[in-house]
PDB file of N, CA and C in Angstrom:
ATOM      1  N   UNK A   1      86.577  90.477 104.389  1.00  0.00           N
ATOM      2  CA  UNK A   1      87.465  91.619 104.443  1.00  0.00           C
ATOM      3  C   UNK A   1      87.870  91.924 105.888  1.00  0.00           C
ATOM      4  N   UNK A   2      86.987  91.425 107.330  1.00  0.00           N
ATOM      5  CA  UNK A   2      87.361  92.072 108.134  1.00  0.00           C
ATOM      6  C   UNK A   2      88.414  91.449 108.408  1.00  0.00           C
ATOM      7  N   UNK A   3      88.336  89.772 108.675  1.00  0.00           N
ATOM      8  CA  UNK A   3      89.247  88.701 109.099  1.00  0.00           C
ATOM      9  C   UNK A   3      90.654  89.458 108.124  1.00  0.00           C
ATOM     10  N   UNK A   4      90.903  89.877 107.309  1.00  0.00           N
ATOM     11  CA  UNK A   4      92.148  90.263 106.404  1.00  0.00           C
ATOM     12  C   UNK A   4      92.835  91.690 107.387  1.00  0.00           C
ATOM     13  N   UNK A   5      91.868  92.430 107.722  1.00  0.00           N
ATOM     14  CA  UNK A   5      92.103  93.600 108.668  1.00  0.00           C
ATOM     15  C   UNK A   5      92.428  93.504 109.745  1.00  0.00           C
ATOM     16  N   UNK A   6      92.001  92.484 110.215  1.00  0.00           N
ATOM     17  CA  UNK A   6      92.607  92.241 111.899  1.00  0.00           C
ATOM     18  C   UNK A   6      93.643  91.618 111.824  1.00  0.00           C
ATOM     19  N   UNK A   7      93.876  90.624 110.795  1.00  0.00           N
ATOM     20  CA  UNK A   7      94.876  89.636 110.743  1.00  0.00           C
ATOM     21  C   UNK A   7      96.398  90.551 110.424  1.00  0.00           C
ATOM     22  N   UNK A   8      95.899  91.802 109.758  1.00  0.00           N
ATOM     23  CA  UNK A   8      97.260  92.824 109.463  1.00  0.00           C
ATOM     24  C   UNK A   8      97.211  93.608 110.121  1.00  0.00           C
ATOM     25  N   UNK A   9      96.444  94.104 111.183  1.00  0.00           N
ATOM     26  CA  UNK A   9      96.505  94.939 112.087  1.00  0.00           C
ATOM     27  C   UNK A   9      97.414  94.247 112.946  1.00  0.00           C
ATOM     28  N   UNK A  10      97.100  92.944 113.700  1.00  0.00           N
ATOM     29  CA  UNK A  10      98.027  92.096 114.289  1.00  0.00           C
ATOM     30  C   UNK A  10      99.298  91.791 114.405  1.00  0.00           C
ATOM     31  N   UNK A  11      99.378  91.605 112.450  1.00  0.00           N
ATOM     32  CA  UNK A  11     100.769  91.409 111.785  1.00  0.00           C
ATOM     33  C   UNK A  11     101.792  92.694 111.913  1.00  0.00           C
ATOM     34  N   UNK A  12     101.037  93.807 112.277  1.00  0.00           N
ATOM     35  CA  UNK A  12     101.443  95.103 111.685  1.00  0.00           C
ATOM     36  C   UNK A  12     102.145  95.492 113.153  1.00  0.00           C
ATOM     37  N   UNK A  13     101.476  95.314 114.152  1.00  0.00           N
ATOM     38  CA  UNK A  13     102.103  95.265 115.653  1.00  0.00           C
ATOM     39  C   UNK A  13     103.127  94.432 115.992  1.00  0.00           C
ATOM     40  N   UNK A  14     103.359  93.176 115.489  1.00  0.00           N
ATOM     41  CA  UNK A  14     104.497  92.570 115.757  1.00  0.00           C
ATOM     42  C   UNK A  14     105.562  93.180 115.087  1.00  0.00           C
ATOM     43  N   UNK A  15     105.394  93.427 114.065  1.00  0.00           N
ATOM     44  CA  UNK A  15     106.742  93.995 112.832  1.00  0.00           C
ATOM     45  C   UNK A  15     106.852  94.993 113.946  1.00  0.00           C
ATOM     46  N   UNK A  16     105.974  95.612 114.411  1.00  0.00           N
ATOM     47  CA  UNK A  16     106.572  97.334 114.997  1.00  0.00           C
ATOM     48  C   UNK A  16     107.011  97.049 115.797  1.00  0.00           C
ATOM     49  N   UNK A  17     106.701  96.157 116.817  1.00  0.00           N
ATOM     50  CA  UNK A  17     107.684  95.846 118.332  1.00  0.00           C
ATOM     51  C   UNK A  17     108.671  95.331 117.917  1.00  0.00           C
ATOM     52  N   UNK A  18     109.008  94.262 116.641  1.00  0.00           N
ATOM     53  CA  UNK A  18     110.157  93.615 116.263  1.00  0.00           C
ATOM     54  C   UNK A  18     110.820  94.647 116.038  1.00  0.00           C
ATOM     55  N   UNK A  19     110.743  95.814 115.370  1.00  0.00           N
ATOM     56  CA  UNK A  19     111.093  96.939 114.790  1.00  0.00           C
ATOM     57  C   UNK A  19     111.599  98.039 115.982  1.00  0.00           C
ATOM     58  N   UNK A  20     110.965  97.604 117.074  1.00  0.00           N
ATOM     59  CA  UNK A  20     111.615  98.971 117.896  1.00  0.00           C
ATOM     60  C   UNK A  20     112.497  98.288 118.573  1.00  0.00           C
ATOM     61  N   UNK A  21     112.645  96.656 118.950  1.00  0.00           N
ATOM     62  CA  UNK A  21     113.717  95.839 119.702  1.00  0.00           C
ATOM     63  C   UNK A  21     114.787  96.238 118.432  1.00  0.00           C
ATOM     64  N   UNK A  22     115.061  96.137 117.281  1.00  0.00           N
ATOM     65  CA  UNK A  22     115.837  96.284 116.690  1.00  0.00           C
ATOM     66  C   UNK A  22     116.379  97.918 116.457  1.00  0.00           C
ATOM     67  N   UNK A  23     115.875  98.966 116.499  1.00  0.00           N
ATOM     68  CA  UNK A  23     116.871  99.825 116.835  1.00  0.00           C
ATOM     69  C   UNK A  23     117.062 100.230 118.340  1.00  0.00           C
ATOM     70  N   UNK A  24     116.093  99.219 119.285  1.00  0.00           N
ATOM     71  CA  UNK A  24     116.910  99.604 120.522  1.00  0.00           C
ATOM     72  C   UNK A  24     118.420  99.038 120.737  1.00  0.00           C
ATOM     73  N   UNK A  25     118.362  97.655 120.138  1.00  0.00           N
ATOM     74  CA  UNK A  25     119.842  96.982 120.174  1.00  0.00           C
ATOM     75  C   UNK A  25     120.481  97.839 119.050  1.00  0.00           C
ATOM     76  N   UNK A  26     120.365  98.724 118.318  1.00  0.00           N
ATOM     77  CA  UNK A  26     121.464  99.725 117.440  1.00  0.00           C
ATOM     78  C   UNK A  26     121.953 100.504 118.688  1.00  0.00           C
ATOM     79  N   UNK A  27     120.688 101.086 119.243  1.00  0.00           N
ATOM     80  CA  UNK A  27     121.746 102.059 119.639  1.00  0.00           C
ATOM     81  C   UNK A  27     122.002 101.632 121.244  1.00  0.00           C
ATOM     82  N   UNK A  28     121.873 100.771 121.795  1.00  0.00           N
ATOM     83  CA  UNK A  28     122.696  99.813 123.050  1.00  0.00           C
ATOM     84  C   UNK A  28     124.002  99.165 122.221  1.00  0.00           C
ATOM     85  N   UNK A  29     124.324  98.768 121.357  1.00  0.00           N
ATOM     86  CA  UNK A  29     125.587  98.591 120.436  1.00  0.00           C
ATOM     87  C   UNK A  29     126.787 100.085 120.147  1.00  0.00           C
ATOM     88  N   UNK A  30     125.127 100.926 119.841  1.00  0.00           N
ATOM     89  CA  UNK A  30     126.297 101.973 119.598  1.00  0.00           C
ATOM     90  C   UNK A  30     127.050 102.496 120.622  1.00  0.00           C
ATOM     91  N   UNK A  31     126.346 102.491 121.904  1.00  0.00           N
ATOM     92  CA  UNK A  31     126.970 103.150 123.023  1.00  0.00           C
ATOM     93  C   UNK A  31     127.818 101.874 123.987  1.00  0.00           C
ATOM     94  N   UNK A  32     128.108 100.702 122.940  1.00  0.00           N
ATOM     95  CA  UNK A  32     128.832  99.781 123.828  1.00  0.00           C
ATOM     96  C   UNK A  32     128.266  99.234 125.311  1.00  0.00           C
ATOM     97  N   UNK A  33     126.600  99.037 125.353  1.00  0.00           N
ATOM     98  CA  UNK A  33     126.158  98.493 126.486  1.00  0.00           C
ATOM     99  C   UNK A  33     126.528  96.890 126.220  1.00  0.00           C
ATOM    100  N   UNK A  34     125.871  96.775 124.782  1.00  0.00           N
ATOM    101  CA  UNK A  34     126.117  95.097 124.480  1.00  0.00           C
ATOM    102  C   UNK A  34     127.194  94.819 123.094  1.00  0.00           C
ATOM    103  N   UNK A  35     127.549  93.784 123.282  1.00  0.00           N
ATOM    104  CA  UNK A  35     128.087  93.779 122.342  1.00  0.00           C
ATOM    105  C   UNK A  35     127.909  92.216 121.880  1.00  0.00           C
ATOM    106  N   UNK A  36     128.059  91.835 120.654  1.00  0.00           N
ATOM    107  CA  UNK A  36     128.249  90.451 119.941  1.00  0.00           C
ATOM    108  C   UNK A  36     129.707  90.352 118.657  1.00  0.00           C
ATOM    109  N   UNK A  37     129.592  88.866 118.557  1.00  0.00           N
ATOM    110  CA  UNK A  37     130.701  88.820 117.601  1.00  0.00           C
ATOM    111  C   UNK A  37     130.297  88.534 116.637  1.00  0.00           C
ATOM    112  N   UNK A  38     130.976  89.048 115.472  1.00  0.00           N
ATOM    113  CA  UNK A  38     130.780  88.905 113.841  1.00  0.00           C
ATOM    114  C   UNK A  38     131.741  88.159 113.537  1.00  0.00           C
ATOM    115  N   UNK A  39     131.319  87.306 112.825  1.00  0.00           N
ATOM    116  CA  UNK A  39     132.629  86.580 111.673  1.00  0.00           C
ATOM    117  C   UNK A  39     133.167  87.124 111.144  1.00  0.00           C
ATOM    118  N   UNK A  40     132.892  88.019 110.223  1.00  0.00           N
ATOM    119  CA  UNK A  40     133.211  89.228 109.185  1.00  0.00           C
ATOM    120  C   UNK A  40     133.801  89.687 110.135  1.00  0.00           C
ATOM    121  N   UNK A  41     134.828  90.156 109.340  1.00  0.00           N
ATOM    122  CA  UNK A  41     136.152  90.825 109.950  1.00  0.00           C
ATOM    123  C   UNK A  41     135.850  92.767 109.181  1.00  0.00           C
ATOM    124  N   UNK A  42     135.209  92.655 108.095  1.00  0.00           N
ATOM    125  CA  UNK A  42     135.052  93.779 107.348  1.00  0.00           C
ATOM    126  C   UNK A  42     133.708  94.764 107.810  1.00  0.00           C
ATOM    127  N   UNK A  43     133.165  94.078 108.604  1.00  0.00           N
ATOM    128  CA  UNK A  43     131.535  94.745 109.211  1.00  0.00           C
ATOM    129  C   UNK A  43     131.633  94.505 110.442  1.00  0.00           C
ATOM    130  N   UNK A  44     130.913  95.640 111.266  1.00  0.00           N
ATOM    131  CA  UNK A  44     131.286  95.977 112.908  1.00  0.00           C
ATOM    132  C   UNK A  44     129.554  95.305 113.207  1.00  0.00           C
ATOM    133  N   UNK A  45     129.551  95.102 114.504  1.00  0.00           N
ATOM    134  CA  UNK A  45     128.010  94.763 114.569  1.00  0.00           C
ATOM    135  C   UNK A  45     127.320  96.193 114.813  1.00  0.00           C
ATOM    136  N   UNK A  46     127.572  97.205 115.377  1.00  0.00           N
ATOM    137  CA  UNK A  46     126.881  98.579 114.805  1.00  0.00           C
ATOM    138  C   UNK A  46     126.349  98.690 113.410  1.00  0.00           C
ATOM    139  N   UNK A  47     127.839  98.639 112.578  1.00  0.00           N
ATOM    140  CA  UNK A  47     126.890  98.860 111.075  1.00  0.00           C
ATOM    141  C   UNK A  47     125.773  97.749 110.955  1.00  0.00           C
ATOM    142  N   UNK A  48     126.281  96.421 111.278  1.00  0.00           N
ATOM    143  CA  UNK A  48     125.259  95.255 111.242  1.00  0.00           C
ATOM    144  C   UNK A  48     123.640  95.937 111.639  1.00  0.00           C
ATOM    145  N   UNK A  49     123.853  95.989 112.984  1.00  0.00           N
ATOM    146  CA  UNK A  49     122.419  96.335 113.005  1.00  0.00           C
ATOM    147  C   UNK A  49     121.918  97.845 112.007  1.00  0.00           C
ATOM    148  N   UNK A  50     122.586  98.667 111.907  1.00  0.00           N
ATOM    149  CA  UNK A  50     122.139  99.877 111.621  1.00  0.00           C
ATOM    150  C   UNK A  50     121.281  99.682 109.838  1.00  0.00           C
ATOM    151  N   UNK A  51     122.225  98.352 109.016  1.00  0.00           N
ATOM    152  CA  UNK A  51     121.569  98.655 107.869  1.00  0.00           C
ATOM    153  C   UNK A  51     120.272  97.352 108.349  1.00  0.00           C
ATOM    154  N   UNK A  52     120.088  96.608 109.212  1.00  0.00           N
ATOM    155  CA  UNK A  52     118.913  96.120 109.458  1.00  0.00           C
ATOM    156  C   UNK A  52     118.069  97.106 109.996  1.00  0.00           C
ATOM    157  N   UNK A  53     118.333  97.880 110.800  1.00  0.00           N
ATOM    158  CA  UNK A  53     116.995  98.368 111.430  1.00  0.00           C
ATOM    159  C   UNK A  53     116.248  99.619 110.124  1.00  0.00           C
ATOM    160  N   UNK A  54     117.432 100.555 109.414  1.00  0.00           N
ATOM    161  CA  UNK A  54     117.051 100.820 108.396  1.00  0.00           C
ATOM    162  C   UNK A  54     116.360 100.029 107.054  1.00  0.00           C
ATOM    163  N   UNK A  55     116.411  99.066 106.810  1.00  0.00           N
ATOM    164  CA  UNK A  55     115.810  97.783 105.587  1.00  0.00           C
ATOM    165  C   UNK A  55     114.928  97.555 106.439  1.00  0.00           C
ATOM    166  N   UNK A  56     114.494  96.953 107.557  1.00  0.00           N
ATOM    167  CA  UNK A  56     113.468  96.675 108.437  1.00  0.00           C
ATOM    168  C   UNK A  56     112.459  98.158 107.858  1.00  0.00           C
ATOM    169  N   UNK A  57     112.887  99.304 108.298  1.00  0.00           N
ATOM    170  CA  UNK A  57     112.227 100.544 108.569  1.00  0.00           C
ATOM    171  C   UNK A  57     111.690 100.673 107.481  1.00  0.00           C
ATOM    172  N   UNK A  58     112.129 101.049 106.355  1.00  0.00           N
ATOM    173  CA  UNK A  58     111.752 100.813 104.769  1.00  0.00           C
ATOM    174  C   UNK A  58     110.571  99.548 104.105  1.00  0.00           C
ATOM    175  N   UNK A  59     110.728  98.701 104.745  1.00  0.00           N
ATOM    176  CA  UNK A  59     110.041  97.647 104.497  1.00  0.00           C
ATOM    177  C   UNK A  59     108.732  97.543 105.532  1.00  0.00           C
ATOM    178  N   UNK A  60     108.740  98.040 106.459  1.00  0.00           N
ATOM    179  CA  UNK A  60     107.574  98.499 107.202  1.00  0.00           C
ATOM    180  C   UNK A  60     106.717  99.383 106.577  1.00  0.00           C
ATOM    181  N   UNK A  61     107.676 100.599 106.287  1.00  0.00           N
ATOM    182  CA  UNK A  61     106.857 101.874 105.409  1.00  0.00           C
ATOM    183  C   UNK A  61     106.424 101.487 104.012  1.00  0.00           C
ATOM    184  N   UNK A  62     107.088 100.630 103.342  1.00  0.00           N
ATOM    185  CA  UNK A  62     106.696 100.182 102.197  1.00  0.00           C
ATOM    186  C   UNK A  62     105.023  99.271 102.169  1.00  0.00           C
ATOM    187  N   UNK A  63     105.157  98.570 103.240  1.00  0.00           N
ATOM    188  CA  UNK A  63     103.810  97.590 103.452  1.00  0.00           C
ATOM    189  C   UNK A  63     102.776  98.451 104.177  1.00  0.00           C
ATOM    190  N   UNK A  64     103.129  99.602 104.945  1.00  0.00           N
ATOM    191  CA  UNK A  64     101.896 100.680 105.178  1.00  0.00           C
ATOM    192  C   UNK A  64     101.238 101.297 103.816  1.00  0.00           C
ATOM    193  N   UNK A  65     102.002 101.483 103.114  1.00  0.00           N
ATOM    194  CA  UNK A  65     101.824 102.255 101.720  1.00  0.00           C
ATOM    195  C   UNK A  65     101.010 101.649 100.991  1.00  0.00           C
ATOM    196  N   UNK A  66     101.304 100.340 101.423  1.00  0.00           N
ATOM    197  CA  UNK A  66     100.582  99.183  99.785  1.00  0.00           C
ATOM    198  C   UNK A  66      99.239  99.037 100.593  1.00  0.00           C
ATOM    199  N   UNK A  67      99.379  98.773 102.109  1.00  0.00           N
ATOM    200  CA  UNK A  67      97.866  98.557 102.377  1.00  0.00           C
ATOM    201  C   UNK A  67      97.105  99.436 102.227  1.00  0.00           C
ATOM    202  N   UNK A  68      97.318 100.915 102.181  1.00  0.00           N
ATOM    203  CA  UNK A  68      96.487 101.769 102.275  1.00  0.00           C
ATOM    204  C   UNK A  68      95.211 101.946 100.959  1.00  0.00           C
ATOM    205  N   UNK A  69      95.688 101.410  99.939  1.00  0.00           N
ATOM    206  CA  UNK A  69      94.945 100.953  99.392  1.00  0.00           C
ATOM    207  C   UNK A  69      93.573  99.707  99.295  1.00  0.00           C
ATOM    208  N   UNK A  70      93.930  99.270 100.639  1.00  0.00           N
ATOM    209  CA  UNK A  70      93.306  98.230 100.798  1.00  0.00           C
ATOM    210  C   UNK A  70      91.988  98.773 101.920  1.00  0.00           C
ATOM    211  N   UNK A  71      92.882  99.569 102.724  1.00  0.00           N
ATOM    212  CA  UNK A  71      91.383 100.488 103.840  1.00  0.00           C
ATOM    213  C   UNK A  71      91.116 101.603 102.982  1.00  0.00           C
ATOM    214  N   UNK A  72      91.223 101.973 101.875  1.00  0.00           N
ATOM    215  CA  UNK A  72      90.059 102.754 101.388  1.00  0.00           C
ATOM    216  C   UNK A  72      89.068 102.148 100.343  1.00  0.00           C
ATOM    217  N   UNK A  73      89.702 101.111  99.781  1.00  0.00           N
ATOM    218  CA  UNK A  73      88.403 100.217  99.320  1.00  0.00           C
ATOM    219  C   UNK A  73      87.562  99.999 100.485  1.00  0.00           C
ATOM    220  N   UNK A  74      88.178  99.679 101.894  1.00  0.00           N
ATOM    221  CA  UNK A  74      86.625  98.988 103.110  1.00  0.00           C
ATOM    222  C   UNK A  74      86.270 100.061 103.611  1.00  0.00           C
ATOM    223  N   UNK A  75      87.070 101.675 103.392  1.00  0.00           N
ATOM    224  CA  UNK A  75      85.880 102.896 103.369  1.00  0.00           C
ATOM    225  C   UNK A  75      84.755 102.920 102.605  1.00  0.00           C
ATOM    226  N   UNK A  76      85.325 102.481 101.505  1.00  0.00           N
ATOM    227  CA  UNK A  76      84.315 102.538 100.467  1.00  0.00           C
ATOM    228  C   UNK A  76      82.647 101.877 100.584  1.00  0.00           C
ATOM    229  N   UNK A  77      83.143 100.369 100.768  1.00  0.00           N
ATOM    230  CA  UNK A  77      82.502  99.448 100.924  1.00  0.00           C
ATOM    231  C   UNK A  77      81.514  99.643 102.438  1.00  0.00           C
ATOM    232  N   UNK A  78      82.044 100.094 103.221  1.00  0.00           N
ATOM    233  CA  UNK A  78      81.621 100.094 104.691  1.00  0.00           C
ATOM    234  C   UNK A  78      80.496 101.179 104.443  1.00  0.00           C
ATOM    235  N   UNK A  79      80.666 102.338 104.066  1.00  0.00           N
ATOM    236  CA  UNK A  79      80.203 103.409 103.609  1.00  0.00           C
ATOM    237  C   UNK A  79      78.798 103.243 103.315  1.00  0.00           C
ATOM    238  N   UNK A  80      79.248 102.496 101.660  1.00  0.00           N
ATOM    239  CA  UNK A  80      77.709 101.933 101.070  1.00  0.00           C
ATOM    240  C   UNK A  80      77.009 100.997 102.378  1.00  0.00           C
ATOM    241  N   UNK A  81      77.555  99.761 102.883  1.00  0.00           N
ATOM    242  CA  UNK A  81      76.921  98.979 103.509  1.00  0.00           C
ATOM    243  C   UNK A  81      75.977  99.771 104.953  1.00  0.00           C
ATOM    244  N   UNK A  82      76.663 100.903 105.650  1.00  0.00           N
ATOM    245  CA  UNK A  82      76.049 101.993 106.465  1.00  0.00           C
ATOM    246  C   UNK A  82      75.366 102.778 106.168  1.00  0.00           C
ATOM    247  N   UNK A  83      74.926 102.986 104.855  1.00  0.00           N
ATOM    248  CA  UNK A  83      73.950 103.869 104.231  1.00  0.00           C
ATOM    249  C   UNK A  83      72.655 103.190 104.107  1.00  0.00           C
ATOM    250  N   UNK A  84      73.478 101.934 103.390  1.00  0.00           N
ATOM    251  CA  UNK A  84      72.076 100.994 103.290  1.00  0.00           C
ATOM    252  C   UNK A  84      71.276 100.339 104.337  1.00  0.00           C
ATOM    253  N   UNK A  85      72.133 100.560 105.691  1.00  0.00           N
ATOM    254  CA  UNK A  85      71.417  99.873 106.770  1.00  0.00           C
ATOM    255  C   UNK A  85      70.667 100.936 107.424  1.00  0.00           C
ATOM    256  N   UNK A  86      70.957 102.537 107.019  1.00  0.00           N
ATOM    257  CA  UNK A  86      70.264 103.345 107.680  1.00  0.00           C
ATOM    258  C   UNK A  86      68.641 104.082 106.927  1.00  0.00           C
ATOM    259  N   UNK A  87      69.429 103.839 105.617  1.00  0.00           N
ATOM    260  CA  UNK A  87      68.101 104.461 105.135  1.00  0.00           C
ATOM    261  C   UNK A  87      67.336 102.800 104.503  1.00  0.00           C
ATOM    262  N   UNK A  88      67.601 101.627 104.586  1.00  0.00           N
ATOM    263  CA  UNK A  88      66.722 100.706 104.201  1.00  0.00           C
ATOM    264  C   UNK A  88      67.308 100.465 102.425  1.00  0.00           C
ATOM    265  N   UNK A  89      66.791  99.095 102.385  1.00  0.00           N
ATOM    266  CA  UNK A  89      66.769  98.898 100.694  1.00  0.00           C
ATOM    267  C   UNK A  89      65.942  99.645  99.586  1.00  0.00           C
ATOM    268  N   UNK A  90      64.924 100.874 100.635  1.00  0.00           N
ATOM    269  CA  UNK A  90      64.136 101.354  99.621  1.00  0.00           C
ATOM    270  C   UNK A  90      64.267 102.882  99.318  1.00  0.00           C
ATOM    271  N   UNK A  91      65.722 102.759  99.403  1.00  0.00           N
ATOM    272  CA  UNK A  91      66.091 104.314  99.856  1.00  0.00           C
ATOM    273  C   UNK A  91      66.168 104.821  97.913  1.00  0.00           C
ATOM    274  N   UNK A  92      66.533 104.031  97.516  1.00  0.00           N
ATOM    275  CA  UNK A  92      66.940 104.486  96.207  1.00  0.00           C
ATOM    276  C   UNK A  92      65.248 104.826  95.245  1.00  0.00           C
ATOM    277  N   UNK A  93      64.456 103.958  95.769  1.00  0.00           N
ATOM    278  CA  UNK A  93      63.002 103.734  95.178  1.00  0.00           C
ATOM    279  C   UNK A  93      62.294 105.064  95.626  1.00  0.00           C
ATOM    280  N   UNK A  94      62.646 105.473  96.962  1.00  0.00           N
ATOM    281  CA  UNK A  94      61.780 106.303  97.745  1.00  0.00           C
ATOM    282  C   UNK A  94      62.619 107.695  97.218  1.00  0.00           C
ATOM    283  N   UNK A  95      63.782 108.043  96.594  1.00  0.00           N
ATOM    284  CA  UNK A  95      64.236 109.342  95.970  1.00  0.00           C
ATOM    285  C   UNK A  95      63.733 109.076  94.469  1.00  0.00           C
ATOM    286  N   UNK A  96      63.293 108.174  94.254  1.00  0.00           N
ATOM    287  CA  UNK A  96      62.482 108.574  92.764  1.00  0.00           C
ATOM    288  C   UNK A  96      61.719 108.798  92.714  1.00  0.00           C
ATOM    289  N   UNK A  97      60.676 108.372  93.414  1.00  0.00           N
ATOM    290  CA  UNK A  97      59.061 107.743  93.191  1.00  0.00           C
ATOM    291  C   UNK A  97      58.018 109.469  93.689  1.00  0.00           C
ATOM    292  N   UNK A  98      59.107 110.397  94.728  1.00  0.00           N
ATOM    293  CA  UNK A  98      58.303 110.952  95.186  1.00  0.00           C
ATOM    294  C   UNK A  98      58.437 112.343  93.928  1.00  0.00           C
ATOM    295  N   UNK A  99      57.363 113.182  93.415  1.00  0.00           N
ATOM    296  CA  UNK A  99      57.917 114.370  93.053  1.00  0.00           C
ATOM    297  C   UNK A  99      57.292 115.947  93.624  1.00  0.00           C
ATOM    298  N   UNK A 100      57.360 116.793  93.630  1.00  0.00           N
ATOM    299  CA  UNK A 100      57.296 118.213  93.865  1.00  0.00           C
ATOM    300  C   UNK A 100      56.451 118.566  93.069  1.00  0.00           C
ATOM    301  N   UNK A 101      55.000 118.374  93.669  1.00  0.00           N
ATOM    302  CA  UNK A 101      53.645 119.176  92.757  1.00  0.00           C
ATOM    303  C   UNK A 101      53.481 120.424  93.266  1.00  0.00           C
ATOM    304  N   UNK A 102      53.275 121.379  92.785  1.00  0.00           N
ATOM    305  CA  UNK A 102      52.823 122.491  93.500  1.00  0.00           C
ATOM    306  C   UNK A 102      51.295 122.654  93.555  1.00  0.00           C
ATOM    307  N   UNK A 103      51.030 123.015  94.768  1.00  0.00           N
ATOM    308  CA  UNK A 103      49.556 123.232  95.167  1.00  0.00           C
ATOM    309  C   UNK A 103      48.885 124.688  94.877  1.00  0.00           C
ATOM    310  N   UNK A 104      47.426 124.322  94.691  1.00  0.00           N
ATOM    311  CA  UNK A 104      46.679 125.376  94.241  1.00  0.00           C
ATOM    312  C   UNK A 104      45.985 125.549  95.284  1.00  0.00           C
ATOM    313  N   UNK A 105      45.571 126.745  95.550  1.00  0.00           N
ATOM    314  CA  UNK A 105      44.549 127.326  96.317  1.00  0.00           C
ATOM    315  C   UNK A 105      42.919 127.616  96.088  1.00  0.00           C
TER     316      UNK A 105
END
């Protein structure tokens, strides 16, 4: 599980830097710093980038969403595995075994 966590933590940083180069070139387009040519005669490269960096943006937020399901299962899991390393394998034996006699005088 961890190798899966780092490997999308990783993954998850490139999309975001890919993700912020792409609406920095929106709005250096929009203000006419740079410009490129389109074939399309019917689409400006403004709109070009604008419905990429939006579909980009969506599709980022969409894959945060789905993983999040995935770090609260290794809450889960991590949880138990930190319990068990603190109180021992005999933690469950040692809340049964003991009980509450009351003493006489």
């Amino acid at each position: 599980m961890i190798p899966f966590l780092v490997i999308e933590i990783i993954w998850r940083v490139i999309f975001g830097f890919a993700l912020c180069a792409i609406w920095i070139c929106f709005v250096l387009t929009a203000f006419g710093l740079i410009t490129f040519k389109v074939e399309l005669e019917l689409i400006t490269p403004t709109e070009i980038l604008l419905v990429a960096s939006v579909l980009s943006t969506l599709v980022f937020l969409g894959f945060i969403k789905l993983l999040l399901t995935f770090y609260q299962g290794y809450r889960i899991v991590k949880k138990a595995n930190d319990r068990q390393r603190m109180y021992g394998s005999n933690f469950c034996r040692m809340k049964t075994s003991f009980t509450g006699k009351p003493t006489s005088l």
